[in-house]
Protein backbone atom coordinates (compact mmCIF):
# COMPACT_ATOMS: atom_id res chain seq x y z
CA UNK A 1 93.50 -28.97 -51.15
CA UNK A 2 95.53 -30.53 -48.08
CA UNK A 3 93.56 -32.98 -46.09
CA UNK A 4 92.40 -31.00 -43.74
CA UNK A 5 91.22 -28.42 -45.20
CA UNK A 6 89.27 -30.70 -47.57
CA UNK A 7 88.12 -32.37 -44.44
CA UNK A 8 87.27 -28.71 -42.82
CA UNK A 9 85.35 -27.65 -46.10
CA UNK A 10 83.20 -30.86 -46.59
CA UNK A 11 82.59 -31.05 -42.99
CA UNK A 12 81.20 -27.51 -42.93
CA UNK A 13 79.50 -28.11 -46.43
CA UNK A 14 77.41 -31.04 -44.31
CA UNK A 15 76.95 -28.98 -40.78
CA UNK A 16 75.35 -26.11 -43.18
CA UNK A 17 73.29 -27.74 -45.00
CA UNK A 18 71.80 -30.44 -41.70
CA UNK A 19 71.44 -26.79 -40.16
CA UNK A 20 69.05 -25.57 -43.20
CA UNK A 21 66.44 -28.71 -42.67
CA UNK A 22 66.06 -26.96 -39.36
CA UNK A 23 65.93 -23.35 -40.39
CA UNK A 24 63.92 -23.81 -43.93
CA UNK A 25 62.05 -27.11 -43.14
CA UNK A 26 59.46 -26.92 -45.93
CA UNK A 27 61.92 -26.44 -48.86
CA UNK A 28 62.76 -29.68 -47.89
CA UNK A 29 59.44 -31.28 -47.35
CA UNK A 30 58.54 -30.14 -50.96
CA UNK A 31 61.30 -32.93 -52.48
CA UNK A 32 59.97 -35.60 -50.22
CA UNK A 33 59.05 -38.72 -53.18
CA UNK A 34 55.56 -39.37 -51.99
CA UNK A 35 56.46 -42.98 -50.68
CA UNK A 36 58.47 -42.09 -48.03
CA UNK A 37 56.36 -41.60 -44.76
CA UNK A 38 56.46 -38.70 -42.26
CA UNK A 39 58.37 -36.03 -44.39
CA UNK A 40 59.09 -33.72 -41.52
CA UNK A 41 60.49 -36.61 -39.67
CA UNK A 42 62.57 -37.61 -42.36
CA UNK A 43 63.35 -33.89 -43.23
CA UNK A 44 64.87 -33.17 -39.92
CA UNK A 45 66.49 -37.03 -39.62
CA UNK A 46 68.27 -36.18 -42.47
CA UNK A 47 69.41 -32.64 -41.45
CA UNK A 48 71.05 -33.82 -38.08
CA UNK A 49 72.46 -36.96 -39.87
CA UNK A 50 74.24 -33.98 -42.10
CA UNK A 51 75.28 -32.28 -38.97
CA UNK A 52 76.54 -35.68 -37.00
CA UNK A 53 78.97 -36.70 -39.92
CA UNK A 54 79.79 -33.27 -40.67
CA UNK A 55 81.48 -32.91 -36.73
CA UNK A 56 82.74 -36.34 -37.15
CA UNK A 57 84.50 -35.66 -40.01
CA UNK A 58 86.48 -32.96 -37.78
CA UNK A 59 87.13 -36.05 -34.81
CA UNK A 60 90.08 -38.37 -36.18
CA UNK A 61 88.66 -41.27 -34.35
CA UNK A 62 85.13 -40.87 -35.95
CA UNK A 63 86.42 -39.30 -39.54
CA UNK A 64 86.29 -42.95 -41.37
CA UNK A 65 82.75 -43.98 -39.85
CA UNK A 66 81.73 -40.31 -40.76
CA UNK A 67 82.95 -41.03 -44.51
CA UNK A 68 81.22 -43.84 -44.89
CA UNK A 69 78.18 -42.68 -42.89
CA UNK A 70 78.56 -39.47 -45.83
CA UNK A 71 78.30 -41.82 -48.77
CA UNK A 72 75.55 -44.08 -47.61
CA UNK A 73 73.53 -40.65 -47.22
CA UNK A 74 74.85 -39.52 -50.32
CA UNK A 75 73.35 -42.89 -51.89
CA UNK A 76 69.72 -42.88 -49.77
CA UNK A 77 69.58 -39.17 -51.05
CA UNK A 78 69.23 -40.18 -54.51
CA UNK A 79 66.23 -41.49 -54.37
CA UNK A 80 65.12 -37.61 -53.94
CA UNK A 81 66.94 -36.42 -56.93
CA UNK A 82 65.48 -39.40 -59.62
CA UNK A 83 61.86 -38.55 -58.20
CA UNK A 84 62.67 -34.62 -59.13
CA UNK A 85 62.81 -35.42 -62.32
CA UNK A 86 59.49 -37.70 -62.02
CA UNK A 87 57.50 -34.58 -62.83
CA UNK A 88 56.94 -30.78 -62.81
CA UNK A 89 55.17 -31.06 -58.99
CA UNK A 90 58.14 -32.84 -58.38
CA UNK A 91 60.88 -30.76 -59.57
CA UNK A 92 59.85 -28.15 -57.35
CA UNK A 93 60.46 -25.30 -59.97
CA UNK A 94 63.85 -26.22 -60.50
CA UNK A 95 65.12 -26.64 -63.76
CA UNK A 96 65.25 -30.07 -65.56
CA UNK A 97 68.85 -29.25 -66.94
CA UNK A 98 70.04 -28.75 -63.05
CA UNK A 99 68.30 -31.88 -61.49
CA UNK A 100 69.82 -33.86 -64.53
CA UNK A 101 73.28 -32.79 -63.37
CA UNK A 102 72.90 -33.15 -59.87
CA UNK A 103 72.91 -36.61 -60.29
CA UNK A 104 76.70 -36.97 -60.95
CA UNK A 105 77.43 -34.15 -58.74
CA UNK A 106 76.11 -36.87 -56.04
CA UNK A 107 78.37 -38.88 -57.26
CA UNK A 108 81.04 -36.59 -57.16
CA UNK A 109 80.61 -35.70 -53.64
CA UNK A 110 80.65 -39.47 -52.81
CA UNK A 111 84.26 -39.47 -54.42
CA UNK A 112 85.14 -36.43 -52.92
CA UNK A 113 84.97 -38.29 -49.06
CA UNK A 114 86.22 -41.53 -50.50
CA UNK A 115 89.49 -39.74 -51.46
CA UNK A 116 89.92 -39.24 -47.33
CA UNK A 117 89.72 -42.90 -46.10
């Protein structure tokens, strides 16, 4: 895939998804590790952080910061995927098989915007 469009597709990949924590909230809120504080907070933080890089990504002047910005998310979000697999209240129905392999899909998406610095 030419730069670009890699850039294009990962930078709609993030505007989509920030737009979901706004449209399907609670989905969300159900993955929140009990630590954290104010979920919904954090739910829609998150979302328009996924929205802010995803747009920056698309401004040349802002694509580095936005690639960087993308894996230091990428790297915060783990913390939700190891507490999925803390338990079955946890895992939100989801399979144990998928949240085991979303781990180093997360890190394949981190590689994925390193490739464009």
């Amino acid at each position: 895939m030419s730069e670009p469009t890699g850039l294009y597709v990962m930078a709609a990949m993030y505007i989509v998804a920030g737009v979901m924590h706004f449209v399907k909230p609670k989905m969300y809120m159900r993955i929140m590790p009990r630590y954290l504080p104010s979920h919904k907070a954090l739910v829609y933080l998150s979302g328009l952080a996924e929205i802010l890089l995803g747009i920056g990504l698309c401004i040349p002047a802002l694509k580095t910061i936005s690639i960087y910005g993308i894996i230091a998310m990428l790297a915060v979000f783990l913390l939700v995927h190891f507490y999925m697999l803390s338990g079955k209240k946890a895992a939100a129905g989801i399979p144990k098989w998928i949240l085991i392999l979303r781990i180093p899909l997360q890190f394949g998406l981190m590689y994925w915007a390193w490739m464009y610095v």
